[in-house]
Protein backbone atom coordinates (compact mmCIF):
# COMPACT_ATOMS: atom_id res chain seq x y z
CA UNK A 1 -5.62 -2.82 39.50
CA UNK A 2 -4.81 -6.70 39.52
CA UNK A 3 -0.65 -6.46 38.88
CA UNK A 4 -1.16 -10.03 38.20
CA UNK A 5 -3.11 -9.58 34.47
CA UNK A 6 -1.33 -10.53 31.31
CA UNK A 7 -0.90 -8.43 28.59
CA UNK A 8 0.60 -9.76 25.43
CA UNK A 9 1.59 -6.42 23.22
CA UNK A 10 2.51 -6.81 19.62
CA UNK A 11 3.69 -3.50 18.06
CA UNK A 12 6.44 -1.58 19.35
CA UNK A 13 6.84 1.00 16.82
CA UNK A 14 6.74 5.10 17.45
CA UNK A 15 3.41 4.77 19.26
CA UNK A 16 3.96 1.53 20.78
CA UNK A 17 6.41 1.58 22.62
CA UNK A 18 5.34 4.47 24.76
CA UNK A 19 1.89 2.97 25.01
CA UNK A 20 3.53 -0.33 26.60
CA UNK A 21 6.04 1.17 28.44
CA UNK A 22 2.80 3.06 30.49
CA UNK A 23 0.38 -0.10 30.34
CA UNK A 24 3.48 -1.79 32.48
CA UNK A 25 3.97 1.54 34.56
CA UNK A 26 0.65 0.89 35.26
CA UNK A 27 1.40 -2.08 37.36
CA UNK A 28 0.30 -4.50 34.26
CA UNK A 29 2.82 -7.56 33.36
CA UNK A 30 3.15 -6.64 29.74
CA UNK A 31 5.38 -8.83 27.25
CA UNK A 32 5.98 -7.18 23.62
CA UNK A 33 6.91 -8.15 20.63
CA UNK A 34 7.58 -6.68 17.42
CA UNK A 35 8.91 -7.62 13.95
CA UNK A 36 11.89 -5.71 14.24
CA UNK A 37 13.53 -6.92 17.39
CA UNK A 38 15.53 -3.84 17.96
CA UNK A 39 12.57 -1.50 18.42
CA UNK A 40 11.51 -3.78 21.15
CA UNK A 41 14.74 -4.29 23.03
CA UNK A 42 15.10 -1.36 24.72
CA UNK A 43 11.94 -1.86 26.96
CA UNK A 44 13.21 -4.44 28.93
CA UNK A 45 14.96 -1.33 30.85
CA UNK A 46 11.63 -0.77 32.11
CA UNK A 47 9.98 -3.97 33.03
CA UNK A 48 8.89 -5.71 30.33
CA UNK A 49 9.15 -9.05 28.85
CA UNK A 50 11.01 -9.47 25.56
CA UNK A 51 9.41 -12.19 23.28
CA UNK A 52 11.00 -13.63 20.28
CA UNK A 53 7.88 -14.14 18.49
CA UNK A 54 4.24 -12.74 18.51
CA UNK A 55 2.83 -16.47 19.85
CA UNK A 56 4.93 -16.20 23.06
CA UNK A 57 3.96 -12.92 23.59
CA UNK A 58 0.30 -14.31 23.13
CA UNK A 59 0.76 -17.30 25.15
CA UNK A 60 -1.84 -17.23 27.75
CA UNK A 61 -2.55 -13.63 27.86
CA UNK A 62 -5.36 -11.98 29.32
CA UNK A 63 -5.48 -9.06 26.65
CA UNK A 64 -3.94 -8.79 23.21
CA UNK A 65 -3.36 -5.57 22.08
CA UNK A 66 -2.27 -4.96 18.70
CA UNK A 67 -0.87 -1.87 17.72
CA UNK A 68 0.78 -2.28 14.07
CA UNK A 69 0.74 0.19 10.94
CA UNK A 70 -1.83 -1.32 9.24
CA UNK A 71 -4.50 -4.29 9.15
CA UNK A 72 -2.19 -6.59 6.82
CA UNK A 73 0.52 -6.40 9.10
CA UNK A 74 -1.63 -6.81 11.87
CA UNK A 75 -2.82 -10.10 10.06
CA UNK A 76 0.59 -10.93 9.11
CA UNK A 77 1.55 -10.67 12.71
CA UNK A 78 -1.03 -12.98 13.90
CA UNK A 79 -0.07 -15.61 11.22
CA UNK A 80 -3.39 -15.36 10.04
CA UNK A 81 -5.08 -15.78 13.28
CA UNK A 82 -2.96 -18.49 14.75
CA UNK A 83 -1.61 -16.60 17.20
CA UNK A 84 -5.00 -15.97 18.29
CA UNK A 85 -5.18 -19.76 19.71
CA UNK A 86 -2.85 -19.11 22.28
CA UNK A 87 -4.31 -16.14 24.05
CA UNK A 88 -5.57 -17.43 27.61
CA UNK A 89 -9.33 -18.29 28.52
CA UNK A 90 -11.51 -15.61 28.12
CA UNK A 91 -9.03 -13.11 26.92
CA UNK A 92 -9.83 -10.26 24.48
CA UNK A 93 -7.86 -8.60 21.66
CA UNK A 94 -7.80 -4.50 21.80
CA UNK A 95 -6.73 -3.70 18.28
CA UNK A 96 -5.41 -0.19 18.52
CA UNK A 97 -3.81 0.20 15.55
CA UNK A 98 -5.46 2.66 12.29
CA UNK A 99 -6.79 0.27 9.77
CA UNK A 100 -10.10 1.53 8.95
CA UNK A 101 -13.56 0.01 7.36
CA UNK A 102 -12.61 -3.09 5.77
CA UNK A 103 -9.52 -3.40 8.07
CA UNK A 104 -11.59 -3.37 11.21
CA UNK A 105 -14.00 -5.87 9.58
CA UNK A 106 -11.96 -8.07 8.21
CA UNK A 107 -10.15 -8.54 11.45
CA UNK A 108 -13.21 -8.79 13.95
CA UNK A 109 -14.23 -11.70 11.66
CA UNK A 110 -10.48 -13.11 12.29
CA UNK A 111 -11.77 -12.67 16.46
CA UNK A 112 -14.89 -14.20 15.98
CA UNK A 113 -13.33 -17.41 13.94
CA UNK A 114 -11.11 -18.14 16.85
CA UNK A 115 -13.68 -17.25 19.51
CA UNK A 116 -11.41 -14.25 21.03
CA UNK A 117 -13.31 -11.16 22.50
CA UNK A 118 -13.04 -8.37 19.87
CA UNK A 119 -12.31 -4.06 20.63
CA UNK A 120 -11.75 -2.10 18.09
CA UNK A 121 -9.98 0.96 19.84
CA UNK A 122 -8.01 3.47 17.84
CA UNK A 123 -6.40 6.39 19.53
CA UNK A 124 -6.00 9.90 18.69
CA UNK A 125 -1.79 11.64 18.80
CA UNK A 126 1.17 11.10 18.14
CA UNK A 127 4.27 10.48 19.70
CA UNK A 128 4.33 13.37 22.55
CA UNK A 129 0.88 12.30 23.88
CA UNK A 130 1.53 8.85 23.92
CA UNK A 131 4.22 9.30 25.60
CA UNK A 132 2.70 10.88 28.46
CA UNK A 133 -0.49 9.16 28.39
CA UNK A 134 -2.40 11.66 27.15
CA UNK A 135 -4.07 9.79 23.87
CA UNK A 136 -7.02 10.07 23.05
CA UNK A 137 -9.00 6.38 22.65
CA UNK A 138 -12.32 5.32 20.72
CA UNK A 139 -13.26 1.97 21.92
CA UNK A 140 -16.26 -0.10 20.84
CA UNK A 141 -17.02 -3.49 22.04
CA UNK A 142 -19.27 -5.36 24.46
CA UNK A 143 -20.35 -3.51 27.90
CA UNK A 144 -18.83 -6.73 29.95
CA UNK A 145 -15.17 -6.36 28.62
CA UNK A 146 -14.56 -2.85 29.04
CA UNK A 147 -13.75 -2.81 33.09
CA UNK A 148 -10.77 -5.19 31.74
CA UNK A 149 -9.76 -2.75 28.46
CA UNK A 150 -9.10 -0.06 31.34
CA UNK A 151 -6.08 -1.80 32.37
CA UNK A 152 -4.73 -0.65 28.93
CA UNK A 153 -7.06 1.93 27.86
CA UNK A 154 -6.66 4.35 31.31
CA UNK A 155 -2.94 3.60 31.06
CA UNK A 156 -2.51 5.16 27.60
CA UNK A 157 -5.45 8.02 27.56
CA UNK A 158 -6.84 11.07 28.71
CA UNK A 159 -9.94 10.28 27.59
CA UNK A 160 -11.71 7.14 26.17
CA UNK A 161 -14.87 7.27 24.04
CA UNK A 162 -16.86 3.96 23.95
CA UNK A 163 -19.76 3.17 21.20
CA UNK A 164 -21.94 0.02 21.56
CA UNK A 165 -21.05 -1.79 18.10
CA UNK A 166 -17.38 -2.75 17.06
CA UNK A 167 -16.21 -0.72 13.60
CA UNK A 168 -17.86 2.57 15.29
CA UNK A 169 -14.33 3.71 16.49
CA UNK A 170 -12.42 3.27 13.75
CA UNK A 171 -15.02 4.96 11.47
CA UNK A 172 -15.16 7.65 13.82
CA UNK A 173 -11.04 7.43 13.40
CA UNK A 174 -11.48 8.28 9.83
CA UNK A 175 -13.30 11.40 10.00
CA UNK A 176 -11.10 12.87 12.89
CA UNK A 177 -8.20 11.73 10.38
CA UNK A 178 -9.76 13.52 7.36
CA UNK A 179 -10.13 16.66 9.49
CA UNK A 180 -6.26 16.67 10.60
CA UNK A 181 -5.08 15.53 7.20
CA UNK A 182 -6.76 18.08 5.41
CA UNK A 183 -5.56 20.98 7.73
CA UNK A 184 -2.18 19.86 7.33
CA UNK A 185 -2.35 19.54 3.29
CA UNK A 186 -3.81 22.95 3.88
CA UNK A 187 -1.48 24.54 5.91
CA UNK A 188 1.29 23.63 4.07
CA UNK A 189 0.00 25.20 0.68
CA UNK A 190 -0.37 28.63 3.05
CA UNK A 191 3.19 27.96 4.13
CA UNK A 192 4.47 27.71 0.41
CA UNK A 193 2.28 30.03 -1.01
CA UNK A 194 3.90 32.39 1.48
CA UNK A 195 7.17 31.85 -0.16
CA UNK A 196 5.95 32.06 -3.65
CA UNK A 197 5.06 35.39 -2.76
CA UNK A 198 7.08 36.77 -1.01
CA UNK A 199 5.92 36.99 2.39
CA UNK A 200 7.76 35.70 5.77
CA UNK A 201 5.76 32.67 6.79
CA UNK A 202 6.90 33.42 10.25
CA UNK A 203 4.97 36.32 9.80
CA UNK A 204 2.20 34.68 8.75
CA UNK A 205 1.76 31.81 11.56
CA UNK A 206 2.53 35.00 13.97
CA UNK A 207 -0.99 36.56 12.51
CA UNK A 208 -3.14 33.51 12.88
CA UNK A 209 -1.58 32.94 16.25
CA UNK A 210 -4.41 33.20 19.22
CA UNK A 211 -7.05 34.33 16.64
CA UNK A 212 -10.06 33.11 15.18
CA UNK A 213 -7.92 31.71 12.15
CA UNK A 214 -5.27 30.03 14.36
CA UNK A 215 -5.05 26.89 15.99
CA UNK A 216 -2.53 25.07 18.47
CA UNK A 217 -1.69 22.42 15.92
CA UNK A 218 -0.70 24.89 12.57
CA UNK A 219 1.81 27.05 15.17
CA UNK A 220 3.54 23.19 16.30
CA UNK A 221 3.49 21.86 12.19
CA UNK A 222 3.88 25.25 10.76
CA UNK A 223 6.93 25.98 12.93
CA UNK A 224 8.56 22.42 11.40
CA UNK A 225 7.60 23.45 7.96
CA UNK A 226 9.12 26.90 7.82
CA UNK A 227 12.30 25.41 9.51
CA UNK A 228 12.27 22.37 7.45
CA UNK A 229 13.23 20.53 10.79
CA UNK A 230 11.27 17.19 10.91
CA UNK A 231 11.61 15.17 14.15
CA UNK A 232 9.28 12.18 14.35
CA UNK A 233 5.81 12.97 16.65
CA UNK A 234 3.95 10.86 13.80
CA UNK A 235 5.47 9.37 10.48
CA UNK A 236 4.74 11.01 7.05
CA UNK A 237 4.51 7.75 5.80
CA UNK A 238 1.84 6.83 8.62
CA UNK A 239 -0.22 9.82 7.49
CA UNK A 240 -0.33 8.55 3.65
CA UNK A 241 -1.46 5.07 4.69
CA UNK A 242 -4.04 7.06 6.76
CA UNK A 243 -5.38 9.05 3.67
CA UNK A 244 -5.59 6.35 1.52
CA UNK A 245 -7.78 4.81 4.26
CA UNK A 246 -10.13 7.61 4.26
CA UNK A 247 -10.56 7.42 0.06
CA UNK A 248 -11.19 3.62 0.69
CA UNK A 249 -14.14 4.13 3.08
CA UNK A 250 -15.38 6.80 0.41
CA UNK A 251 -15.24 4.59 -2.43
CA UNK A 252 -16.62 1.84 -0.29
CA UNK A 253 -19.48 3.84 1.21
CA UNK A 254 -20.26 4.79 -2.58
CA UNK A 255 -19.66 8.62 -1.95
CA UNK A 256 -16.94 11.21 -2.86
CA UNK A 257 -15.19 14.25 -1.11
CA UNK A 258 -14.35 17.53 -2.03
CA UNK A 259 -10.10 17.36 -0.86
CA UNK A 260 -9.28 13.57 0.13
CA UNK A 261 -7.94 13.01 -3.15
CA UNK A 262 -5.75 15.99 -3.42
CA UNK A 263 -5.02 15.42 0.38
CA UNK A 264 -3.75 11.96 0.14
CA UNK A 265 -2.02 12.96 -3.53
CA UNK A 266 0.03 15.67 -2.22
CA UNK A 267 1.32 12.66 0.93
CA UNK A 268 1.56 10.16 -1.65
CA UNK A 269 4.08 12.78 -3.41
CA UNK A 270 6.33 13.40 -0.91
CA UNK A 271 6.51 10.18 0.69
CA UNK A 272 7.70 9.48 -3.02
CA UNK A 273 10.48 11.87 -2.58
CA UNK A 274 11.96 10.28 0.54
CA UNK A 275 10.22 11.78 3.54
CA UNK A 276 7.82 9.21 4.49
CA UNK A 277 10.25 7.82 7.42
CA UNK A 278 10.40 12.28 8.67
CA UNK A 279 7.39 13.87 10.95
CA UNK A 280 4.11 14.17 8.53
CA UNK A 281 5.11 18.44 8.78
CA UNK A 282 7.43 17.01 6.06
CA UNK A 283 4.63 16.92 3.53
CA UNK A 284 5.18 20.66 2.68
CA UNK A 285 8.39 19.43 1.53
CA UNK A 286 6.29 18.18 -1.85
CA UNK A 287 5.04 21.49 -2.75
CA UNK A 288 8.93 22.73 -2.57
CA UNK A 289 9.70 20.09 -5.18
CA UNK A 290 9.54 21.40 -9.11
């Protein structure tokens, strides 16, 4: 890999940081920046560049990545698209973060008005895989960029998925998001319906366990919500933004769903009652609420 390419990172937030901290393991000179200057601070320990605001972090970069909550404050971060004009020659943005449809739209158009390279490239996990490295990306964008994106994308990922036409990935985002979503709305209701009637929910995620009911992800959120224990692998508040981003593309697309609503209702509802900043397990913690 050329230890010589620039990588300006903007987002340093439960997924970020990990993701950087790897891109620079990685042998990458990687300079971050995020709003909160704390949440960036620490990675200096491990290589990287602090930068007091996103356009020095930009300045003359060979690859942007953006990796934010959401497609305002990925907007808001790039003043617009300002910062955009200080990204070197040639460079190209991968914009990592979950903002769906519009979001993905709205900022390839902000690429294409300040002639920057444009990959839209979600990733799939939470904090434990991106820690390790282990994420799983969806990148879509133009054939000649994507030797470049590796720098990033191999540093972060298992796997990467590419598709020909920019807003594939983060569509494709959506559904894998309304999947998860809706298994976790539903395996909290078994969880509290469990102790509406009576029965050990211990018990229950033991039945499911290695069967053709089971799967790997109810025994790791199902063992938070019975222990109402919470520790951050992906915020509640995250997974609510997420929702409402599914019901967007629905109403957008002109269609309707069976369980979004409900889904993103029952994470509106307990981010309402203070757990949005706890692990998205925490949504349970809604249904225990009179």
């Amino acid at each position: 890999m050329d230890a010589a390419l620039r990588i300006g990172w903007l987002g340093t937030g439960v997924m970020g940081a990990p993701m950087a901290r790897n891109t620079a393991a990685a042998g990458a000179e990687v300079t971050v920046w995020n709003r909160t200057a704390d949440k960036a601070a620490p990675l200096a320990r491990h290589g990287l560049r602090i930068a007091g605001s996103a356009a020095e972090a930009a300045d003359g970069c060979d690859l942007l990545v953006t990796m934010l909550a959401d497609a305002d404050a990925v907007a808001g971060a790039l003043d617009g698209g300002m910062v955009l004009d200080a990204v070197g020659p040639d460079a190209v943005w991968v914009q990592m973060s979950t903002v769906g449809v519009e979001g993905c739209d709205r900022l390839a158009a902000l690429a294409g008005q300040h002639r920057v390279g444009f990959v839209d490239a979600p990733v799939a996990g939470t904090r434990q895989p991106a820690e390790s490295g282990q994420l799983a990306v969806l990148a879509a964008g133009p054939v000649a960029v994507r030797e470049r994106c590796a720098v990033v994308l191999d540093a972060v990922s298992s796997s990467t998925t590419w598709f020909d036409t920019v807003g594939e990935a983060s569509r494709l985002k959506l559904v894998l998001n309304a999947w998860l979503l809706g298994l976790l709305a539903a395996l909290a209701d078994a969880i509290r319906l469990a102790e509406l009637v009576g029965v050990d929910p211990a018990v229950f995620l033991d039945t499911i366990d290695g069967g053709p009911l089971g799967a790997p992800y109810a025994q790791l959120k199902g063992g938070a919500m019975v222990a109402r224990d919470y520790p951050v692998a992906f915020p509640l508040a995250m997974a609510a933004k997420d929702a409402g981003l599914v019901r967007a593309a629905v109403s957008r697309a002109g269609g309707r769903l069976g369980v979004a609503d409900a889904v993103a209702a029952v994470l509106e509802r307990a981010v309402a009652a203070g757990h949005g900043s706890e692990d998205m397990a925490a949504v349970v913690e809604a249904l225990r609420t009179p």
